[in-house]
Protein backbone atom coordinates (compact mmCIF):
# COMPACT_ATOMS: atom_id res chain seq x y z
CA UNK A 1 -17.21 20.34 13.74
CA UNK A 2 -19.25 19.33 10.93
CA UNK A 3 -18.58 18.25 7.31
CA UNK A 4 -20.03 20.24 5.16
CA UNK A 5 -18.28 18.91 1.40
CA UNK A 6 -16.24 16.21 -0.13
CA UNK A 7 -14.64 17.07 -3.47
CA UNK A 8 -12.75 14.77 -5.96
CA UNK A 9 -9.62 15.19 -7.91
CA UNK A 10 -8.68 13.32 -10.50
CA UNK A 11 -4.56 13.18 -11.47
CA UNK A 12 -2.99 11.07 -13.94
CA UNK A 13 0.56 9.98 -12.36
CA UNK A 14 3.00 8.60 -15.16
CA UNK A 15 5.79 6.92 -13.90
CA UNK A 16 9.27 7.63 -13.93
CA UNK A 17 10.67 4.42 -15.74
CA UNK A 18 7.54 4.19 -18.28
CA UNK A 19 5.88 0.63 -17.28
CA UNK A 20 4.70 -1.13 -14.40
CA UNK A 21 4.78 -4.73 -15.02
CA UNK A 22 3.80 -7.68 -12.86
CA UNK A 23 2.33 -11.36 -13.49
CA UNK A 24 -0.32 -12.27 -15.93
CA UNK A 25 1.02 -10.02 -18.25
CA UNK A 26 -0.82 -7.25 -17.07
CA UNK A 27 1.17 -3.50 -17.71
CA UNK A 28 0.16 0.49 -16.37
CA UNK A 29 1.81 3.30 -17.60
CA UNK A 30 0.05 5.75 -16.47
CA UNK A 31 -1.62 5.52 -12.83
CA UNK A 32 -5.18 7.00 -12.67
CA UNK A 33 -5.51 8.59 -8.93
CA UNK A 34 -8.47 9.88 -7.27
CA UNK A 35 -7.53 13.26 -4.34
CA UNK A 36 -10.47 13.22 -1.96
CA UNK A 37 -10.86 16.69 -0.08
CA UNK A 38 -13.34 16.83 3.09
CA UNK A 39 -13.99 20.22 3.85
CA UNK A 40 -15.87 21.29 7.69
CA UNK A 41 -17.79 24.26 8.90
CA UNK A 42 -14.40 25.04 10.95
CA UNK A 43 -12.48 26.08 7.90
CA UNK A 44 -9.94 22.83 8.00
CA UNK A 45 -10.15 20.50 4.94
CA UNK A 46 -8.51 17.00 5.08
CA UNK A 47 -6.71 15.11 2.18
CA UNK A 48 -6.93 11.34 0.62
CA UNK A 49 -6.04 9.72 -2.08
CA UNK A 50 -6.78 6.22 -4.31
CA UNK A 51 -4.75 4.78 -6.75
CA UNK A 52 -5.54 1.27 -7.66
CA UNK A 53 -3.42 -1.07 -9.87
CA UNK A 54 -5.23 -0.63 -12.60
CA UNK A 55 -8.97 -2.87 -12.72
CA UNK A 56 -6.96 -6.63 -13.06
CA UNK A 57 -5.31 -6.20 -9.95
CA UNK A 58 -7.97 -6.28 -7.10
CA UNK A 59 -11.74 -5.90 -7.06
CA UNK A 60 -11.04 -1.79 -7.48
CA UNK A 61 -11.02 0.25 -10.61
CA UNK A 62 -10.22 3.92 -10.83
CA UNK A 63 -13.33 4.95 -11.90
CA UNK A 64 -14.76 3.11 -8.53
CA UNK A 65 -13.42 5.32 -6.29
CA UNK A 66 -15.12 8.68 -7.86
CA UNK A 67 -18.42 6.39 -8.41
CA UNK A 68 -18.34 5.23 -4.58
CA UNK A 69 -17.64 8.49 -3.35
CA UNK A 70 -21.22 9.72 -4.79
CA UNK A 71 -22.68 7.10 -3.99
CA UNK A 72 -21.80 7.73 0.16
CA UNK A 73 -20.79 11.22 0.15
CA UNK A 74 -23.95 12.59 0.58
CA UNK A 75 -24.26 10.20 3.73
CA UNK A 76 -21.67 11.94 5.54
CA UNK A 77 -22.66 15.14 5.53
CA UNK A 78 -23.25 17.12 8.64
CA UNK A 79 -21.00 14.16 10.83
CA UNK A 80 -18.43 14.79 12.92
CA UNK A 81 -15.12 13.96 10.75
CA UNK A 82 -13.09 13.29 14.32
CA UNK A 83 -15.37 10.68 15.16
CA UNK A 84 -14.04 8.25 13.11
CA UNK A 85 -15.59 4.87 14.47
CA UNK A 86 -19.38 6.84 13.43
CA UNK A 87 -17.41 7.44 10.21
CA UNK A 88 -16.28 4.43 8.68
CA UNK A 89 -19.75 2.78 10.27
CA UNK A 90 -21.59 5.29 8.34
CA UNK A 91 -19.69 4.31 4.88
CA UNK A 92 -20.06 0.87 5.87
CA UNK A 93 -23.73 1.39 5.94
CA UNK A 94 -24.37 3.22 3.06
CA UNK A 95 -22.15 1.38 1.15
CA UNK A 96 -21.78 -2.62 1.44
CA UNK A 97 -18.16 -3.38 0.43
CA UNK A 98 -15.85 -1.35 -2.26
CA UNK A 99 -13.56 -0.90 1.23
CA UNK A 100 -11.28 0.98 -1.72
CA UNK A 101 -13.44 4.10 -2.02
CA UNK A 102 -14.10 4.64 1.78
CA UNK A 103 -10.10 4.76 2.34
CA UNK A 104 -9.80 8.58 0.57
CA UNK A 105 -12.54 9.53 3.02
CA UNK A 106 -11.18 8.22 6.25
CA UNK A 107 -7.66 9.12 5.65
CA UNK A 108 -8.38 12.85 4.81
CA UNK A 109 -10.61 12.68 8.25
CA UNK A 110 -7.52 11.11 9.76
CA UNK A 111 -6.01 14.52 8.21
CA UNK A 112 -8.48 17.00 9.84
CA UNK A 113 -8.07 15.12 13.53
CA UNK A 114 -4.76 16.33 13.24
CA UNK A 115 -4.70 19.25 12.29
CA UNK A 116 -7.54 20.17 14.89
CA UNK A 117 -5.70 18.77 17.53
CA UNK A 118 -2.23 20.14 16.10
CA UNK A 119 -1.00 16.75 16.30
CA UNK A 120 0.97 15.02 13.21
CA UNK A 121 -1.21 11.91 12.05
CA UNK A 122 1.94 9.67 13.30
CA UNK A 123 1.44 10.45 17.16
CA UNK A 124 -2.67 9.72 16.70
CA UNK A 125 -1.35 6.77 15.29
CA UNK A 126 0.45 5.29 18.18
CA UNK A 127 3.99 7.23 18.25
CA UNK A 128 6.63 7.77 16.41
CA UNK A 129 9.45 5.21 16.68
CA UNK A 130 12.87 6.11 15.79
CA UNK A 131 14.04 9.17 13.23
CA UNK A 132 12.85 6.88 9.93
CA UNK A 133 11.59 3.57 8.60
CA UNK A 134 13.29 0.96 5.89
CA UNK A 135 11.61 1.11 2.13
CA UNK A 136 11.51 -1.77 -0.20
CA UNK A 137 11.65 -1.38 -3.62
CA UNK A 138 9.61 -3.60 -6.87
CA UNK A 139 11.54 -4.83 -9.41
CA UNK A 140 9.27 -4.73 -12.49
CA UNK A 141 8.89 -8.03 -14.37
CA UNK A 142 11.33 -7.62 -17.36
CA UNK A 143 14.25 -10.56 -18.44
CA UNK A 144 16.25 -12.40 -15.52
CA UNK A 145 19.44 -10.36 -16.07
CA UNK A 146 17.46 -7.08 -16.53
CA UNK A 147 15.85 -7.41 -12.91
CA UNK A 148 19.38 -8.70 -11.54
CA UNK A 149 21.01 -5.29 -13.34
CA UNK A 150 18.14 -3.63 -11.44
CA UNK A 151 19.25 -4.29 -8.03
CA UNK A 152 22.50 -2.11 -8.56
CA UNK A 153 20.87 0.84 -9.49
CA UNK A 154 18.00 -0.15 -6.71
CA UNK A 155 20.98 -0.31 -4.06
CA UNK A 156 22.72 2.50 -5.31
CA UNK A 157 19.44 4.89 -3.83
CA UNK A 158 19.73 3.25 -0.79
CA UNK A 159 17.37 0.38 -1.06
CA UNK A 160 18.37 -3.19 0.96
CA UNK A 161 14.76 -5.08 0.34
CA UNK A 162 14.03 -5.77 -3.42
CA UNK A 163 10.69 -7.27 -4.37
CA UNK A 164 11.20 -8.98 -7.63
CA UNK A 165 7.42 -9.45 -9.92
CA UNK A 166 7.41 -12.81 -10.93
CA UNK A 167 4.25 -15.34 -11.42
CA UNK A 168 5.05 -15.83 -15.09
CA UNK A 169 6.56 -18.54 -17.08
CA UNK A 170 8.00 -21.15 -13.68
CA UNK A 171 11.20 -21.10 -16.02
CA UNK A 172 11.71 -18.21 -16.54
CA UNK A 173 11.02 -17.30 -12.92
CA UNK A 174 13.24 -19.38 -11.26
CA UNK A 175 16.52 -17.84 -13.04
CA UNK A 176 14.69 -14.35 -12.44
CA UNK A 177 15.05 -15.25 -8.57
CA UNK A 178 18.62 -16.74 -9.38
CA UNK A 179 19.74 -14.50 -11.07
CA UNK A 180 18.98 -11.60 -9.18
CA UNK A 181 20.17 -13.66 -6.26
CA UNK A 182 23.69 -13.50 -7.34
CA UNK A 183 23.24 -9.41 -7.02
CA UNK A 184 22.89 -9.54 -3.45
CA UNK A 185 24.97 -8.06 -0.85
CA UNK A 186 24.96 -9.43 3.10
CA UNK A 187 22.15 -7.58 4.80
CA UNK A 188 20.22 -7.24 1.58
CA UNK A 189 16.45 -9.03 1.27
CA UNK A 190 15.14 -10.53 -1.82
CA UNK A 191 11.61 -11.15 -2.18
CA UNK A 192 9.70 -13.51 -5.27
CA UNK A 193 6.32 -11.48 -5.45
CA UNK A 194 4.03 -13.97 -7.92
CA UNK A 195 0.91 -11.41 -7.69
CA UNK A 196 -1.28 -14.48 -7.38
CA UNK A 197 -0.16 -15.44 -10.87
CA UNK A 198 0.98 -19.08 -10.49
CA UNK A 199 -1.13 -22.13 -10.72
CA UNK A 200 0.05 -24.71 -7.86
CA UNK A 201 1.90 -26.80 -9.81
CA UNK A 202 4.25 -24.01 -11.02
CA UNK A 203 4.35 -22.76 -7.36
CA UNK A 204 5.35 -26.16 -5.96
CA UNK A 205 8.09 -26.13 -8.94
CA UNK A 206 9.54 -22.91 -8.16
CA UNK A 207 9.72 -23.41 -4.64
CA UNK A 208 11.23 -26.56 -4.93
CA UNK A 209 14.19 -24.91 -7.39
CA UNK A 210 14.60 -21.86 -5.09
CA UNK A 211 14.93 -24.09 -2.13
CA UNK A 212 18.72 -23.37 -1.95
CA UNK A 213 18.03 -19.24 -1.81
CA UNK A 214 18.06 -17.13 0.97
CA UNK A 215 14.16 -15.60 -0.55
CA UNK A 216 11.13 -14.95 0.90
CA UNK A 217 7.98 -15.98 -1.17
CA UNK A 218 4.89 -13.38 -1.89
CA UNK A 219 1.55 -14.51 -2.69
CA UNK A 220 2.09 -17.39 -5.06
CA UNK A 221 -1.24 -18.34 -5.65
CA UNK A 222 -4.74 -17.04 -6.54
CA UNK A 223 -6.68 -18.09 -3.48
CA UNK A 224 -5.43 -18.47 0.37
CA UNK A 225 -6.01 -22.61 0.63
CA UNK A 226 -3.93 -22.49 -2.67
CA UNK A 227 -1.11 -20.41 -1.09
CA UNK A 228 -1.66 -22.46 2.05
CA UNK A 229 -0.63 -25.30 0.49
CA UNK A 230 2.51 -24.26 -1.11
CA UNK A 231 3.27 -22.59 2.31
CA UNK A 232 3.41 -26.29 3.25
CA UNK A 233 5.46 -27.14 0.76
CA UNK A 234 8.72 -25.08 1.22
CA UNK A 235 10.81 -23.82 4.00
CA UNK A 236 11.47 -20.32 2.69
CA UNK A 237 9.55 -17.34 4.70
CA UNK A 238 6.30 -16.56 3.57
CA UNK A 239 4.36 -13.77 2.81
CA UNK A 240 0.22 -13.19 2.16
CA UNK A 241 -0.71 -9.94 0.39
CA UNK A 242 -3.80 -9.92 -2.10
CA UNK A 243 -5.70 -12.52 0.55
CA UNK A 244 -5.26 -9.94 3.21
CA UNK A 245 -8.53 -7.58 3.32
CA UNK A 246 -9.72 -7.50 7.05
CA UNK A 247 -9.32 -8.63 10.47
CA UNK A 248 -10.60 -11.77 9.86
CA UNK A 249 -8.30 -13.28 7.13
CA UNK A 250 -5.28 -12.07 9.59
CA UNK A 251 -6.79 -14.03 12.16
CA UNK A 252 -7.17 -17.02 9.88
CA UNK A 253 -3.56 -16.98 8.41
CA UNK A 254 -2.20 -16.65 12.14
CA UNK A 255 -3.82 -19.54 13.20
CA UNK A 256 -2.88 -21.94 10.21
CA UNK A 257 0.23 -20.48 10.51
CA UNK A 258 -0.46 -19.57 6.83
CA UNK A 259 2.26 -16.51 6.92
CA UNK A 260 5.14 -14.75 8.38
CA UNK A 261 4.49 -11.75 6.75
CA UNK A 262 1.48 -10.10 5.45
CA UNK A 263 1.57 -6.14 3.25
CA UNK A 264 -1.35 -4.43 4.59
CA UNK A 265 -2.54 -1.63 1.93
CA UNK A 266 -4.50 0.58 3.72
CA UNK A 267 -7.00 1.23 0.86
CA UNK A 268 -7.94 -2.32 0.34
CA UNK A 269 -8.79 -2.68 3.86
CA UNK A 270 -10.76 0.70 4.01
CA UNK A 271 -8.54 3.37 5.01
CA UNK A 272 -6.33 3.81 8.29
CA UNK A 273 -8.76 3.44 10.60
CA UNK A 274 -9.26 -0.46 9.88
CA UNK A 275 -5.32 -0.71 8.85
CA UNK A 276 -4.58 0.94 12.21
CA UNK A 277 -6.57 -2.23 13.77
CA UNK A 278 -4.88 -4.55 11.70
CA UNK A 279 -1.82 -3.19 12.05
CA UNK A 280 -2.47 -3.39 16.51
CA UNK A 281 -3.35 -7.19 16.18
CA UNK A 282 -0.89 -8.22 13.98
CA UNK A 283 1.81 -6.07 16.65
CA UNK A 284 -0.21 -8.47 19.45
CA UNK A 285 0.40 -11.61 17.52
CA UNK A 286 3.67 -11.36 16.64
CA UNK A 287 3.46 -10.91 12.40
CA UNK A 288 5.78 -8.37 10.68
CA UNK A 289 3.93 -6.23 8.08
CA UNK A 290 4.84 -4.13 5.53
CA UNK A 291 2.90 -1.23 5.30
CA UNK A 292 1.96 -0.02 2.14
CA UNK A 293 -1.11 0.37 -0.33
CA UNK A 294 -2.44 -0.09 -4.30
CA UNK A 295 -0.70 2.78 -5.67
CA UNK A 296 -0.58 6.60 -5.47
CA UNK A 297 1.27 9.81 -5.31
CA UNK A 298 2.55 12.24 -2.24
CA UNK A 299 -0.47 11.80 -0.34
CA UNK A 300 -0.66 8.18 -0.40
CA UNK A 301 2.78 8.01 0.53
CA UNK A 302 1.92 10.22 3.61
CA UNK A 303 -0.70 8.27 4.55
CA UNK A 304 1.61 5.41 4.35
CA UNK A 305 4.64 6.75 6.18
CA UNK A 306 2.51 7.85 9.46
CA UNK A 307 1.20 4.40 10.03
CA UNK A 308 4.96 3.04 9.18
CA UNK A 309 6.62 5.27 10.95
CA UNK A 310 3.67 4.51 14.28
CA UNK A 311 4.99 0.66 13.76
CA UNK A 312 7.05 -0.95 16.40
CA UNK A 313 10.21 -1.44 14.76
CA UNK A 314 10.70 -5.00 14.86
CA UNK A 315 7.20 -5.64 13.39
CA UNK A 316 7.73 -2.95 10.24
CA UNK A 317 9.45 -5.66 7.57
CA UNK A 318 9.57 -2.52 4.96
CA UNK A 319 7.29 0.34 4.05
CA UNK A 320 6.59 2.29 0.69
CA UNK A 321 7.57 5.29 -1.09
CA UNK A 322 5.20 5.35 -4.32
CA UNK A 323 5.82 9.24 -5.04
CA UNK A 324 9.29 8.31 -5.73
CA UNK A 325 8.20 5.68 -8.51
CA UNK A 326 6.39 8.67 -10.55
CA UNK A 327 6.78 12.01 -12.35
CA UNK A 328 3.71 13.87 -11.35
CA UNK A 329 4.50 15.65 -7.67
CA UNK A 330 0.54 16.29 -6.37
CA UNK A 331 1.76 17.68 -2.84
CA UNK A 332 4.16 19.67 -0.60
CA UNK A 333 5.32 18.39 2.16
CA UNK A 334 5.16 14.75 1.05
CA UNK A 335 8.01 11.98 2.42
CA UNK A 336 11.18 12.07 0.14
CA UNK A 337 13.12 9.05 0.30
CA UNK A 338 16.53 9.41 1.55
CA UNK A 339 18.91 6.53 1.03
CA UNK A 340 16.21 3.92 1.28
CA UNK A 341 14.45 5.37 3.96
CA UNK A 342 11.92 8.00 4.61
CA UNK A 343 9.55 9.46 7.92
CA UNK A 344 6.63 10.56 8.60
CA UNK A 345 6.15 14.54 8.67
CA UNK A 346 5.84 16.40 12.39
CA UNK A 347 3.56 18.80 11.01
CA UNK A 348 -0.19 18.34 12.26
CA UNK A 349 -2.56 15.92 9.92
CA UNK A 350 -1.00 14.20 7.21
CA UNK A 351 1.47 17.24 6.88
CA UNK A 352 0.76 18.19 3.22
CA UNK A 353 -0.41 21.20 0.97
CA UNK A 354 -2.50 19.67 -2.29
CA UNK A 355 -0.61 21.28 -5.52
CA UNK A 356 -3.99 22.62 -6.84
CA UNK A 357 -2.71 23.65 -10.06
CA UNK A 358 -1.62 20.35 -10.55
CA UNK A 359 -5.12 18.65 -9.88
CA UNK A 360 -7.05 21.12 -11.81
CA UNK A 361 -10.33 21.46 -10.86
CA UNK A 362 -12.70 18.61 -9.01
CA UNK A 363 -14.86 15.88 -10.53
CA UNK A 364 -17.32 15.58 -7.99
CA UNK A 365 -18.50 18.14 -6.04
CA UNK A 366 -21.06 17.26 -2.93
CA UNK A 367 -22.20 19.76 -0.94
């Protein structure tokens, strides 16, 4: 089996309650996603997608991923799309870096394996474990007793984990985290997500006030020796997302103790290939994850639930479901959350059917 195209899509995905906001003042309304199609001389075509957080998130940009993709998609034709290691070393080679853009690639060769081995993507994975997986849901950043009203109508769809966007005035902050506090029920899980947006000063100040609350704390700080420090500085469970790219930095947190969580997005690491990896040491060293990525729509979310779903129980802190979050459906056969929870399909690949009238025709074309 050869490749013999990869094709781009681009979809604009609104979302459902109009605005995305998280620290630094920084606001999407409309989520700019990228469908990758790799097409083989045996008639079976696999399906990505990339949706970053807009450009002042991470070191991605929408308009990256279609740039990357000609940039390395010429590279790949004529390989074997099952022999993923040769793959991602190719994209690796022909690209230094932008792990963002490789991810639609690998994960719609993740799609092709199989469906040529008539396997759902969850049992390549590892397994599936149990009939479905915990989601968390974000709390946009909006006023304190906005985000606390959120967690009713949060709970009320089934959700227990609530991931609150703070990293914005330390004030203001600490009675978001309060307040929302006060909302809880026993069993629920708040998490303070700062989106690297607080200097360490305002870290160590909120940590200090929060002391008393049962919250876990996301990412306070820009840099990792930054968030290692306030890890340092408080007792509540930590968690490392942004400083999380590779191998490497897992390795590194685990041995400063630097976490007890890390969110692994599987396009900021390259695709599921390398978040598969991750995903196996951090199961050998004993972290708890929560599997997610950027952004995206139905196939994202796919993507998502088969390595979530392929995750030891007891290591999967929460997973999730981004096509619930906007209006736009791109796919059948996409993961529908049901009272907070969703699985992974049991049909072979990724278990989806692109809605082509929905993604119009492609961008890129390289054949």
């Amino acid at each position: 089996m050869k490749i013999t195209a990869v094709r781009a899509y681009q979809v604009d995905l609104p979302l459902h309650e109009g605005s995305y906001k998280w620290s630094g003042g920084n606001v999407v309304t409309l989520f700019d996603s990228t469908v990758v199609a790799v097409e083989t001389d045996a008639g079976i075509t696999g399906y990505g997608e990339v949706c970053p957080l807009g450009p002042a998130y991470l070191p991605a940009y929408a308009g990256g991923v279609r740039a990357g993709l000609k940039e390395i998609g010429p590279k790949l034709l004529g390989l074997d799309p099952r022999d993923l290691g040769v793959l991602n070393r190719r994209m690796d080679q022909a690209l230094r870096g932008h792990p963002y853009v490789k991810s639609g690639i690998d994960v719609a060769c993740w799609d092709i394996l199989g469906k040529a081995t008539g396997q759902p993507a969850v049992t390549l994975l590892g397994g599936r474990y149990g009939d479905d997986f915990p989601l968390y849901r974000a709390i946009s950043q909006e006023s304190p007793a906005d985000m606390a009203r959120r967690v009713h109508q949060y709970r009320a769809e089934g959700y227990t984990k609530f991931q609150l966007k703070v990293g914005g005035d330390p004030d203001v902050d600490i009675e978001r985290i309060r307040a929302t506090s006060k909302e809880l029920k026993q069993g629920d899980v708040l998490i303070a997500d700062a989106n690297t947006g607080w200097l360490m000063h305002q870290a160590t100040r909120v940590v200090d006030a929060v002391k008393d609350v049962d919250v876990y704390i996301e990412q306070p700080c820009m840099s990792y020796e930054e968030c290692r420090a306030i890890r340092d500085r408080t007792q509540r469970p930590f968690i490392l997302d942004e400083v999380i790219d590779s191998l490497s930095a897992v390795l590194r947190g685990y041995e400063d103790r630097a976490m007890d969580v890390i969110n692994l997005k599987i396009s900021k690491v390259g695709g599921l290939t390398k978040a598969r990896q991750i995903r196996d040491l951090c199961v050998a060293l004993g972290i708890a994850m929560t599997i997610e990525d950027t952004w995206g729509g139905d196939i994202v979310t796919a993507a998502i639930a088969h390595l979530a779903h392929s995750t030891p129980p007891e290591f999967l802190f929460s997973a999730t479901d981004f096509n619930s979050y906007v209006t736009t459906s791109i796919a059948d056969g996409a993961p529908e959350r049901v009272m907070g929870r969703a699985k992974a399909s049991d049909q072979p690949g990724l278990g989806i059917s692109p809605r082509f009238n929905v993604l119009g025709k492609p961008v890129l074309e390289i054949a």
